[in-house]
Every structure is written in C-alpha cells, then in structure tokens.
Protein backbone atom coordinates (compact mmCIF):
# COMPACT_ATOMS: atom_id res chain seq x y z
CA UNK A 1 -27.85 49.46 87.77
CA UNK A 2 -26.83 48.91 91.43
CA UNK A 3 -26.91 45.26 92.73
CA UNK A 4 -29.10 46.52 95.34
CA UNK A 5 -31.72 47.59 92.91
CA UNK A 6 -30.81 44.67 90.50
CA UNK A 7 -32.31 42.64 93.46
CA UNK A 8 -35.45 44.72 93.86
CA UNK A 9 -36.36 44.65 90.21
CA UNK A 10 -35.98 40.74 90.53
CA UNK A 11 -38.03 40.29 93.14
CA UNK A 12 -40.73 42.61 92.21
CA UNK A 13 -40.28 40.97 88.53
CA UNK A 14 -40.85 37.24 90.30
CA UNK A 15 -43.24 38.12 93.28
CA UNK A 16 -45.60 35.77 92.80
CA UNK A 17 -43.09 33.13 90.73
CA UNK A 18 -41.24 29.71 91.71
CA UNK A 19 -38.40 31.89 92.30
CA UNK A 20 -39.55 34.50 94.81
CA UNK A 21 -38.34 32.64 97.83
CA UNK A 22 -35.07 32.33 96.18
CA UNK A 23 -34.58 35.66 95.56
CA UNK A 24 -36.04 37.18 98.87
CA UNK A 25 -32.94 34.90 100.48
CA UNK A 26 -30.21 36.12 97.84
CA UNK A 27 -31.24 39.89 98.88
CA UNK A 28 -31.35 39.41 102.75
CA UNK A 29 -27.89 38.14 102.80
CA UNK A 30 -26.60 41.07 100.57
CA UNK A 31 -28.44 43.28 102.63
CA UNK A 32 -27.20 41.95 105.95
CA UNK A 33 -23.56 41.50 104.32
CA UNK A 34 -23.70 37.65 104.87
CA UNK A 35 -20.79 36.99 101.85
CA UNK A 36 -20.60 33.16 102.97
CA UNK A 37 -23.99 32.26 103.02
CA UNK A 38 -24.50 34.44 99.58
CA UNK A 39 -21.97 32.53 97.80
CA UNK A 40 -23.51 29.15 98.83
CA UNK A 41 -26.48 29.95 97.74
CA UNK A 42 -25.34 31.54 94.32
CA UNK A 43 -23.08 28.34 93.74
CA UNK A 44 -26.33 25.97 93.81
CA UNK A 45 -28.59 28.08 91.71
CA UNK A 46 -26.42 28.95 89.01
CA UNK A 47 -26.75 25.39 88.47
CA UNK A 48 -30.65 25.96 88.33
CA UNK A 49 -32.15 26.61 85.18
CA UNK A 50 -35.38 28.00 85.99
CA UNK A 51 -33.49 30.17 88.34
CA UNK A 52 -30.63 31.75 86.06
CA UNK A 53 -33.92 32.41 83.32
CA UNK A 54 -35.59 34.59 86.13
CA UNK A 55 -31.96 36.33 86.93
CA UNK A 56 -32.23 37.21 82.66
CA UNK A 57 -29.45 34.68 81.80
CA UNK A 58 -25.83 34.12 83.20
CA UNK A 59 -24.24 36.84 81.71
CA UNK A 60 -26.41 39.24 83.33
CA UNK A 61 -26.66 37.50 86.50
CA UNK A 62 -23.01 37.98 86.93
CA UNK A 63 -22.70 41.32 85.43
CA UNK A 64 -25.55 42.60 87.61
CA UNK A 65 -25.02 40.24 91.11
CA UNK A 66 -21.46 38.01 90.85
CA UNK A 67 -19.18 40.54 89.80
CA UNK A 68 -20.37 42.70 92.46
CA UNK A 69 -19.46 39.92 95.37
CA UNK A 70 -16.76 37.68 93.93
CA UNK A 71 -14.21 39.76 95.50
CA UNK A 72 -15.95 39.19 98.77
CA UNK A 73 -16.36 35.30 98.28
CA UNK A 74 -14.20 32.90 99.67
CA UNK A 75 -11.40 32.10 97.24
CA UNK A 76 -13.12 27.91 96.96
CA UNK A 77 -16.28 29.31 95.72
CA UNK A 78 -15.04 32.13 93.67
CA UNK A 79 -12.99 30.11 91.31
CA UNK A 80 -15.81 27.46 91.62
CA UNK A 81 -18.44 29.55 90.10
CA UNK A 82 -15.57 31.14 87.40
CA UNK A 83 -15.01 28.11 86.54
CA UNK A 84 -19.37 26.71 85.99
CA UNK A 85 -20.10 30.30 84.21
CA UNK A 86 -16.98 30.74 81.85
CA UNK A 87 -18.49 28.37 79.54
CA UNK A 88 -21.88 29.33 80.09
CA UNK A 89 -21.34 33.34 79.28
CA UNK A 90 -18.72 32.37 76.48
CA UNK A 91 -19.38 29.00 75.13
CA UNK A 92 -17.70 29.68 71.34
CA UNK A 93 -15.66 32.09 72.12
CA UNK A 94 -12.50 30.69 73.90
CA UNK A 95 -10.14 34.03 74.11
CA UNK A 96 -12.91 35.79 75.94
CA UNK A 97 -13.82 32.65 78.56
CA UNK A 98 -9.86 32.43 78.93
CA UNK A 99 -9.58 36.39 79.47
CA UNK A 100 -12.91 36.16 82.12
CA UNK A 101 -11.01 33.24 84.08
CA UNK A 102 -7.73 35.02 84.07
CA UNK A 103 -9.49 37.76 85.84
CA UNK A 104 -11.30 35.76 88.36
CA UNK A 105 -7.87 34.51 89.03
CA UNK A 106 -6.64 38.07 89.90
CA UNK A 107 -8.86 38.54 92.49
CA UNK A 108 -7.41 36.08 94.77
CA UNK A 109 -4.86 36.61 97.77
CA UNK A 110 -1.53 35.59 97.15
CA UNK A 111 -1.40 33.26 99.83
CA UNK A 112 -0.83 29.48 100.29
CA UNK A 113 -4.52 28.77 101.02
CA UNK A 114 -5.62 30.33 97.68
CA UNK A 115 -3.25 27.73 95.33
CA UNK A 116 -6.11 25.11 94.81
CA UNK A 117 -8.48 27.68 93.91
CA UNK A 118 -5.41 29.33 91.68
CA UNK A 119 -4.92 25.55 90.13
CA UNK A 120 -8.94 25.02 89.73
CA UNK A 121 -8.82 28.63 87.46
CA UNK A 122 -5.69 27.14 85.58
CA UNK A 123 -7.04 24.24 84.93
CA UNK A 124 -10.23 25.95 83.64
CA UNK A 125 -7.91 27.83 80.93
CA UNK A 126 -5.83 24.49 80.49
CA UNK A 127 -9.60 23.23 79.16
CA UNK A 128 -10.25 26.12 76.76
CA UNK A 129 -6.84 26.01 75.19
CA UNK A 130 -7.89 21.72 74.82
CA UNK A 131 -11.16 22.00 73.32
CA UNK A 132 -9.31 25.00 71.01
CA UNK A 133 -6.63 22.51 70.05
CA UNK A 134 -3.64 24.22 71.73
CA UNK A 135 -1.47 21.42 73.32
CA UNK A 136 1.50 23.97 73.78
CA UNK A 137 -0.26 25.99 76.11
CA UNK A 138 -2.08 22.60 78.06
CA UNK A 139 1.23 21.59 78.35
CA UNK A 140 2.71 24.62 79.86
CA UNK A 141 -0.49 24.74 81.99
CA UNK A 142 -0.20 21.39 83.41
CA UNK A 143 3.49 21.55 83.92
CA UNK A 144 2.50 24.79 86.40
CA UNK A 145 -0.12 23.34 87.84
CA UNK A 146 1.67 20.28 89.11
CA UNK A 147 4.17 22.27 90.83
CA UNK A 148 1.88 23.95 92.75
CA UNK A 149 0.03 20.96 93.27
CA UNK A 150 2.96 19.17 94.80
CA UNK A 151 3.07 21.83 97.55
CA UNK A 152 -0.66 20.14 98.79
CA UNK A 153 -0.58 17.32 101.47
CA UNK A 154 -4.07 16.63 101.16
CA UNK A 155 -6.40 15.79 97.61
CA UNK A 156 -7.39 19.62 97.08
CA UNK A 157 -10.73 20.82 95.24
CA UNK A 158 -8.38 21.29 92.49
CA UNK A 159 -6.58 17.82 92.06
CA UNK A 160 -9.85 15.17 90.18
CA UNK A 161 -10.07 18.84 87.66
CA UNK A 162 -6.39 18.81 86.69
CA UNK A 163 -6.16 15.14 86.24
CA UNK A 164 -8.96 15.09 83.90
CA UNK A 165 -7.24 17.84 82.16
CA UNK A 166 -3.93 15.83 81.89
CA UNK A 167 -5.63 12.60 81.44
CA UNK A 168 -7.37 13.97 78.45
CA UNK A 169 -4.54 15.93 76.85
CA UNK A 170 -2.21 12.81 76.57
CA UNK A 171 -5.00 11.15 75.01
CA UNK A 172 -5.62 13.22 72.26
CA UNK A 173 -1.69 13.20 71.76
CA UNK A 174 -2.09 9.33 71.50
CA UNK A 175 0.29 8.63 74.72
CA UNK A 176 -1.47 5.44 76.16
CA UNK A 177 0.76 4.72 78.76
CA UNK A 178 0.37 8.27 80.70
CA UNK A 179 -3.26 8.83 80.02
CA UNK A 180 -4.03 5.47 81.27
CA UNK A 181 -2.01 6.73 84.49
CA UNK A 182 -3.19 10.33 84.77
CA UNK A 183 -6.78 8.67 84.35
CA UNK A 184 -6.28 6.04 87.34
CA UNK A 185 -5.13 9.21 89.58
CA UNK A 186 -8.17 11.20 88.59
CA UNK A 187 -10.11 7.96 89.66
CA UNK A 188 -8.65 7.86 92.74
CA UNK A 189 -9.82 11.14 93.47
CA UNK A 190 -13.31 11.52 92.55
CA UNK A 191 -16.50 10.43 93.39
CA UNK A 192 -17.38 7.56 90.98
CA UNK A 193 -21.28 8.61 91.91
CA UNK A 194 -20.68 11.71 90.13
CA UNK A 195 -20.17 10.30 87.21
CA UNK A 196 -23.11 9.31 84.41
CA UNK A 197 -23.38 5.57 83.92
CA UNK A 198 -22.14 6.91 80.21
CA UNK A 199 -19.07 8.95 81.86
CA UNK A 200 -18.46 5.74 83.68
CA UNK A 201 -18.66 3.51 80.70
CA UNK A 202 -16.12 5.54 78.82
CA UNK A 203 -13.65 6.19 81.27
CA UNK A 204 -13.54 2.23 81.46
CA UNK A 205 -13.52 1.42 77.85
CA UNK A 206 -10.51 4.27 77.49
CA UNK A 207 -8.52 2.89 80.47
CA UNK A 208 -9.01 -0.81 78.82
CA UNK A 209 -7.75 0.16 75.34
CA UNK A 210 -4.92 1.91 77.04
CA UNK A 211 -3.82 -0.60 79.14
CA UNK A 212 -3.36 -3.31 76.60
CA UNK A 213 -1.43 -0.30 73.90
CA UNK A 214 0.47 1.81 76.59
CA UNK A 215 3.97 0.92 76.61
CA UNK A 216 5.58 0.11 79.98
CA UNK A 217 1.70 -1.37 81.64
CA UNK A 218 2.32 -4.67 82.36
CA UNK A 219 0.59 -4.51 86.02
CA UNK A 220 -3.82 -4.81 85.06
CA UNK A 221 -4.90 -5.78 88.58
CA UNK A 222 -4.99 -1.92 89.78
CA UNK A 223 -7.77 -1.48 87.23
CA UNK A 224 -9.24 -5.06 87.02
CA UNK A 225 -10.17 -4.44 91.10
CA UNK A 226 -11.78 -0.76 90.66
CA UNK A 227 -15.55 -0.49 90.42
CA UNK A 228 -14.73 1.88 87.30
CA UNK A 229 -14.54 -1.83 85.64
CA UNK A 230 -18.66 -2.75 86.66
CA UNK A 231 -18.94 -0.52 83.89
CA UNK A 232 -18.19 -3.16 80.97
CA UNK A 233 -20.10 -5.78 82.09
CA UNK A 234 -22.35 -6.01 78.83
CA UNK A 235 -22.25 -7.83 75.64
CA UNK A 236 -20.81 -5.25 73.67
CA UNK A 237 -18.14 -4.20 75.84
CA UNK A 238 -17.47 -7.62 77.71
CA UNK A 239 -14.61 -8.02 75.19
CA UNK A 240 -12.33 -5.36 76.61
CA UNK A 241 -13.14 -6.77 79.97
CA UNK A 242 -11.81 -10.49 78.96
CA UNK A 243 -9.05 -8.91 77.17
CA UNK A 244 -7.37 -7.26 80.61
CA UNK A 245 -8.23 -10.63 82.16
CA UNK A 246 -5.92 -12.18 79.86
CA UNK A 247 -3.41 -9.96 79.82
CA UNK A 248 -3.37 -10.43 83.63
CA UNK A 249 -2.63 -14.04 83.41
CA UNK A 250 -0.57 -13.51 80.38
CA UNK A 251 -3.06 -16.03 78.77
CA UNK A 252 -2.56 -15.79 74.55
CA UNK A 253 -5.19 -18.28 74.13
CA UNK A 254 -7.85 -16.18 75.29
CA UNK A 255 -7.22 -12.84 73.37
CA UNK A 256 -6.08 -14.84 70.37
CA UNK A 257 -10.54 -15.21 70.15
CA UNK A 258 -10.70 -11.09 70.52
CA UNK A 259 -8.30 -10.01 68.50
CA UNK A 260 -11.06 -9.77 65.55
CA UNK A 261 -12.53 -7.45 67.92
CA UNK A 262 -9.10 -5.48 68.50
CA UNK A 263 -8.96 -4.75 65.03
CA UNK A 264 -12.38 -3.97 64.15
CA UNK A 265 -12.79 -1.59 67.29
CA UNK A 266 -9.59 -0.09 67.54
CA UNK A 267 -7.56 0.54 64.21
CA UNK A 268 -4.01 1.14 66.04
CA UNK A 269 -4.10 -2.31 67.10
CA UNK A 270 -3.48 -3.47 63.73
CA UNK A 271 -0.01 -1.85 63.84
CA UNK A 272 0.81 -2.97 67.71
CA UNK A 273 0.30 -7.01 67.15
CA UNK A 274 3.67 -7.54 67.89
CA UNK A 275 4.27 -5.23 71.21
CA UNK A 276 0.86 -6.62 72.77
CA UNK A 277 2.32 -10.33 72.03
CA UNK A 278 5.16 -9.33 73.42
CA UNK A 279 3.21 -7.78 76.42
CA UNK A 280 1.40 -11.18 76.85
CA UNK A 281 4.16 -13.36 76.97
CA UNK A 282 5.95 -11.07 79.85
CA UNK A 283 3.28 -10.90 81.43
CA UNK A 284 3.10 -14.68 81.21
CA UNK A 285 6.51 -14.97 82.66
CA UNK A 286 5.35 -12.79 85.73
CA UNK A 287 2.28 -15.09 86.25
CA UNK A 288 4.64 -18.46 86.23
CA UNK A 289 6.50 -16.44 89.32
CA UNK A 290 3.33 -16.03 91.11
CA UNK A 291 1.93 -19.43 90.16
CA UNK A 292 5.24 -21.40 91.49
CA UNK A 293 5.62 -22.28 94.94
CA UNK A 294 8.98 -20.89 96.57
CA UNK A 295 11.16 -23.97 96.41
CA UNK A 296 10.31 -24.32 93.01
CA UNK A 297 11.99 -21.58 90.99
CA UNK A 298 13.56 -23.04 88.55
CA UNK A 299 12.02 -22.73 85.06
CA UNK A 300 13.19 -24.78 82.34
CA UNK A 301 13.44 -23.11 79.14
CA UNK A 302 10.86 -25.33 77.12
CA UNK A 303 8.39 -24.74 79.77
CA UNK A 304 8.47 -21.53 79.17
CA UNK A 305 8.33 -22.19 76.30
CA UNK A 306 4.74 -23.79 76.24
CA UNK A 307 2.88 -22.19 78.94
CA UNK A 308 4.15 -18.25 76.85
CA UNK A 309 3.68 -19.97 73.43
CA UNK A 310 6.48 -18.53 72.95
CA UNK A 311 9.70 -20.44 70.40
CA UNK A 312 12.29 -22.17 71.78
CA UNK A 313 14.97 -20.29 70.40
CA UNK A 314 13.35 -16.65 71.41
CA UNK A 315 12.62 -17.62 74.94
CA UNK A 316 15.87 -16.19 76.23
CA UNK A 317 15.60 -12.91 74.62
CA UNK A 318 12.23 -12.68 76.14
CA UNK A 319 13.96 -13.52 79.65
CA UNK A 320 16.45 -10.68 79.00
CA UNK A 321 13.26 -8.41 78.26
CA UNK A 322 11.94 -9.13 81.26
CA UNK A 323 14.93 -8.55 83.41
CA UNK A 324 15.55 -5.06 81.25
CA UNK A 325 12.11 -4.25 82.18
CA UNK A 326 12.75 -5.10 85.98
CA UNK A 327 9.56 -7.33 85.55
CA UNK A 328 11.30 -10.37 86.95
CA UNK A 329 15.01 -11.13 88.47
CA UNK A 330 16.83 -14.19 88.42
CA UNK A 331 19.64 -15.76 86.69
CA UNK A 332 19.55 -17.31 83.07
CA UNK A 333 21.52 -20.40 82.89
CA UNK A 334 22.43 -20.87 79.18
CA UNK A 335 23.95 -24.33 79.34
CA UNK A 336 21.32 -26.12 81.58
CA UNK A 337 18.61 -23.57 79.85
CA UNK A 338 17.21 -22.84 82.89
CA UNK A 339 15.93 -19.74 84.54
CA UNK A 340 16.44 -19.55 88.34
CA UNK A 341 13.39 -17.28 89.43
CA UNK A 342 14.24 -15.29 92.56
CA UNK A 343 11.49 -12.44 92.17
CA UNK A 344 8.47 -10.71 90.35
CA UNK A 345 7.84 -7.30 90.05
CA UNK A 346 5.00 -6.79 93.05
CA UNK A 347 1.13 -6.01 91.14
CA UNK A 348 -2.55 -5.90 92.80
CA UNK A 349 -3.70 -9.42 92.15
CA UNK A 350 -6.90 -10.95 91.88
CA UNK A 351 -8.67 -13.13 94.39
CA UNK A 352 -7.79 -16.34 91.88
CA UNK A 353 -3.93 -15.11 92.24
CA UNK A 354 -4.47 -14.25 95.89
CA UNK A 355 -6.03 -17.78 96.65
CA UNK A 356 -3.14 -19.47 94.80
CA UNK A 357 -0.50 -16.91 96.66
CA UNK A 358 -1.89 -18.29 100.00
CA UNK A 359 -1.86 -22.26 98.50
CA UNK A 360 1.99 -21.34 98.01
CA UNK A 361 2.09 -19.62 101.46
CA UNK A 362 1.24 -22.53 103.49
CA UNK A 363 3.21 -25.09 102.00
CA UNK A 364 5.94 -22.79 102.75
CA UNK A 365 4.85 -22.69 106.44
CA UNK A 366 4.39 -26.93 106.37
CA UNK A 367 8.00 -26.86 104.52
CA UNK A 368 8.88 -24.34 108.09
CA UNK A 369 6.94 -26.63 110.32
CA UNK A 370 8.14 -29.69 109.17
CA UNK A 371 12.24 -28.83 109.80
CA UNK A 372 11.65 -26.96 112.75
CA UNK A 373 10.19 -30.72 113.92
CA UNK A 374 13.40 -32.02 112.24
CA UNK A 375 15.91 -29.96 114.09
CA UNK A 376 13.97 -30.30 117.56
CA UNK A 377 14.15 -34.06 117.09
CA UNK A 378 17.87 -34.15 115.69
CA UNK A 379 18.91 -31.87 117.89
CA UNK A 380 17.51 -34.23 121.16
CA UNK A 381 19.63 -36.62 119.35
CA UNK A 382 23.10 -34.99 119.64
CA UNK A 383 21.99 -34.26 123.17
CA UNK A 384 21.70 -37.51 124.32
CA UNK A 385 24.64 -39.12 122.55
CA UNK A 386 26.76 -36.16 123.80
C-alpha cells in the first residue's frame, strides 16, 4: 500500500477519533513535502500510545509511513526514532533489532555532521549486544564510538547514550573504579529532570557503592556536591550517604558503625575490608594536609598515627602509599619520624573543608601582613642609622 493511501485509510479509519487532528497534520506535510516538520511530528507521537494503536502498531507504522521518509529525515531524527522503535518492533529478538539499526545507519551521509547520529545508532546496537550478554562486541562498540566521539567539540545528542552504555557495561564486568567514572560523565551530560526519582535513586546508590570499592577513588567531593546525591536522603539509604562522608574526611570512626550495613547490603565488601581501610586511612592523610595551616607541615609519625588509627610501626608504609599514589608529596624523615607535608593531591571539597581552607588562608595573609609591617619598620631602621 502506498504511504499516500496508508494516510487516507487512517484518516478515514479515525475521522471522528482523538487522533484525527493528528493525522490530518501528518498527511498535509507529506503532501506538501514538508520532511522537517514530518519528522518532528512523527518523533513525538511515536512516543504516544493512543496514537501508534490508531497507526495499527509500530511495526506497521514504520513499514507503512517511516520507512517511506527516513531517508528524507534529517540524520538527528532519523537515528532518533531508529533508535525509540528498534525495541518496540523487536523487543525479544536482538539479531533482528541489531540488523533494523544497522540499516537505519546506512542511510546516513558520510559526512562529519552525521557522526553523532552514526554514534547514537552504535550505541543502540552496543545496548542489544548488553542486554544479550555480549561484552566482546560492547567492547568493540564502545572502543569505536569513542573515537569518533573525540572528533566532537561540543556534548553531541550522542554523548549522555554512550556513557550510559559504557557506564553500564563496566558494571556488569564488576570494574568499580571506571563505571563510577563513565557514570559521573554521563551525569555531567544529562538532564537530571529526565530522570525518574527511581532512575535517580539508583544511579546514586551505584555511584556510592562504587566509590568506596573502585580502586584508585580517593577524591568523594565530585559526587558528595552533585544533586544526583539528594537522592539518598532517606532512612534506608542514608547509610551510603554517611559512608562517602567519611571516606571524605578519612574518618574510620564513623563507617566502623556501617560496616554491618556494608556487609549485609553489599556481599563484595566482605572480601575488600582491608583495601577500604586502607582507602580511609589515605584518605585521612589527605584530610590532615587540608586541615593544617601552611607553616605547619610537619606531621609527626604518632600523630598520624592517632588521627588514621593507623599502628605505629605501619604508618610509614602507609606514607610511601600515599606518595606511590601521588595522593600527597613530601619527605619522610625516618630518624626524627616525621613527615614534612609540602602538598595534597587537589579534590572538590565541601563547604566544612572550604571554610577551614579559608581559616588557613587568612592566617597565612596575617603571617604576610604581619612581616611586611616587620620589614617596613626594620627597614626605616637601617635607614636612619645609615
């Protein structure tokens, strides 16, 4: 059946229904050859319901209308409405829904301005192959996709998709430290309004649980500032929020009280105890920088000791873990057992460690003040006795 009468039998079949407007509209700009103004309208009520019922169901709606004008669409909205029916038309049947997206790929230009809409379709497949459970194929995928990607000044249509995609895929391969930094790029690209208060919640319990397990994340500020965080401010989440507040200060005191919860929530924790002490105590270190005011640097071992809870005799091999990790940098002084601070790897702080940053910063401008009044009145001094 030609589209052209495809659109007559749907508007005689709806005359006098909710959709008669709609498809009165949809047939003028076929008519008139108005491909812009079709495809917007197409991309908003393929998303209807009631709508896609009176077209006789996605797959005929595209066999019958899309398939007819894809080719004519602009290359955003073609992949965009590939991409909303592929798992419409073909929701158990991944070879086909990876076949129909390959297709829709095919029928853009090979140009420049067609790559995010190219990356949007990939990442499309790179979802099929997840939810089929074939992480050779994401991987490959992603690993073309980000080259492409890299070619983009600007946050593309394609970019929030693709880190999803990547986000998710490390996840399920049980890599904490990369999903929890795929995930805080796809944050910073998407519209947190978007999200369900549910999407929300479990992005933020995710990113928590990562944070704390992924090896190399000693920096918690990043995520402890983002409103993604709003999200576990209830009782039954509240304990993943306390936990990156005490990994932030490097405060073992406070998890020791969750790490029932740790446990009983998340069974890998069991077998990490001694990497997230570790984590706690360098992060402790890095919080003792922050804390100290610049002529004050120097760290005896034993206090280190006590404010890390960490032994005596294993508080220099923590130092050296720190410096390894390019957390801190300074120089260990074995026979005094001192630690001479001289800097802290830079992190987002809170408004606690900001307010104590700017305590630090204006003693250091009194300390300024007070020998620029020094030299000014020594140096009158030498002028008069000279």
């Amino acid at each position: 059946m030609a589209t052209a009468e495809y659109l007559a039998a749907r508007m005689s079949s709806n005359a006098e229904g909710s959709q008669k407007d709609n498809w009165a509209e949809i047939a003028a700009y076929h008519e008139k050859r108005l491909w812009y103004q079709l495809s917007m309208k197409l991309s908003a009520l393929i998303r209807d319901e009631q709508f896609v019922a009176s077209a006789g169901g996605y797959s005929e709606l595209y066999k019958k209308l899309i398939q007819d004008v894809e080719a004519r669409m602009g290359a955003h909205k073609l992949a965009e409405i590939a991409v909303f029916l592929s798992p419409k038309i073909f929701p158990n049947n991944a070879p086909e829904g990876i076949a129909f997206l390959e297709n829709a790929r095919k029928k853009l230009k090979n140009t420049p301005q067609d790559i995010p809409a190219d990356c949007l379709l990939q990442t499309a497949i790179g979802t099929v192959h997840l939810n089929a459970g074939n992480f050779p194929a994401v991987k490959a995928l992603l690993e073309d996709i980000e080259k492409k990607l890299r070619g983009i000044d600007d946050v593309s249509l394609a970019h929030p998709q693709f880190y999803e995609l990547s986000s998710e895929y490390y996840r399920l391969c049980g890599t904490y430290a990369e999903y929890f930094r795929e995930a805080l790029k796809f944050l910073g690209c998407v519209n947190l309004e978007k999200l369900s208060s549910e999407e929300r919640r479990i992005k933020a319990e995710r990113l928590a649980i990562a944070a704390v397990l992924g090896e190399g994340i000693y920096s918690f500020g990043e995520l402890l500032v983002h409103p993604i965080i709003l999200a576990l401010q209830n009782p039954k989440y509240d304990w993943l929020l306390r936990s990156l507040e005490a990994f932030n200060y490097g405060d073992e005191k406070a998890f020791d009280a969750l790490k029932g919860q740790w446990v009983k929530q998340v069974p890998e924790a069991a077998q990490m105890q001694k990497q997230m002490l570790e984590k706690l105590r360098l992060t402790g270190i890095v919080e003792m920088g922050f804390k100290r005011p610049p002529h004050d640097r120097n760290i005896s071992f034993e206090e280190i000791s006590a404010t890390t809870n960490t032994p005596l005799d294993e508080v220099e091999l923590l130092l050296m873990r720190g410096l390894s990790l390019k957390l801190i940098r300074g120089d260990i002084d074995e026979k005094a057992r001192v630690f001479y601070m001289t800097w802290v790897k830079p992190r987002i702080l809170s408004m606690d460690q900001i307010s104590n940053l700017t305590k630090n910063m204006k003693e250091w401008c009194g300390d300024v003040d007070s020998m620029e009044r020094m030299i000014q009145i020594k140096g009158s001094e030498m002028l008069t006795a000279v």
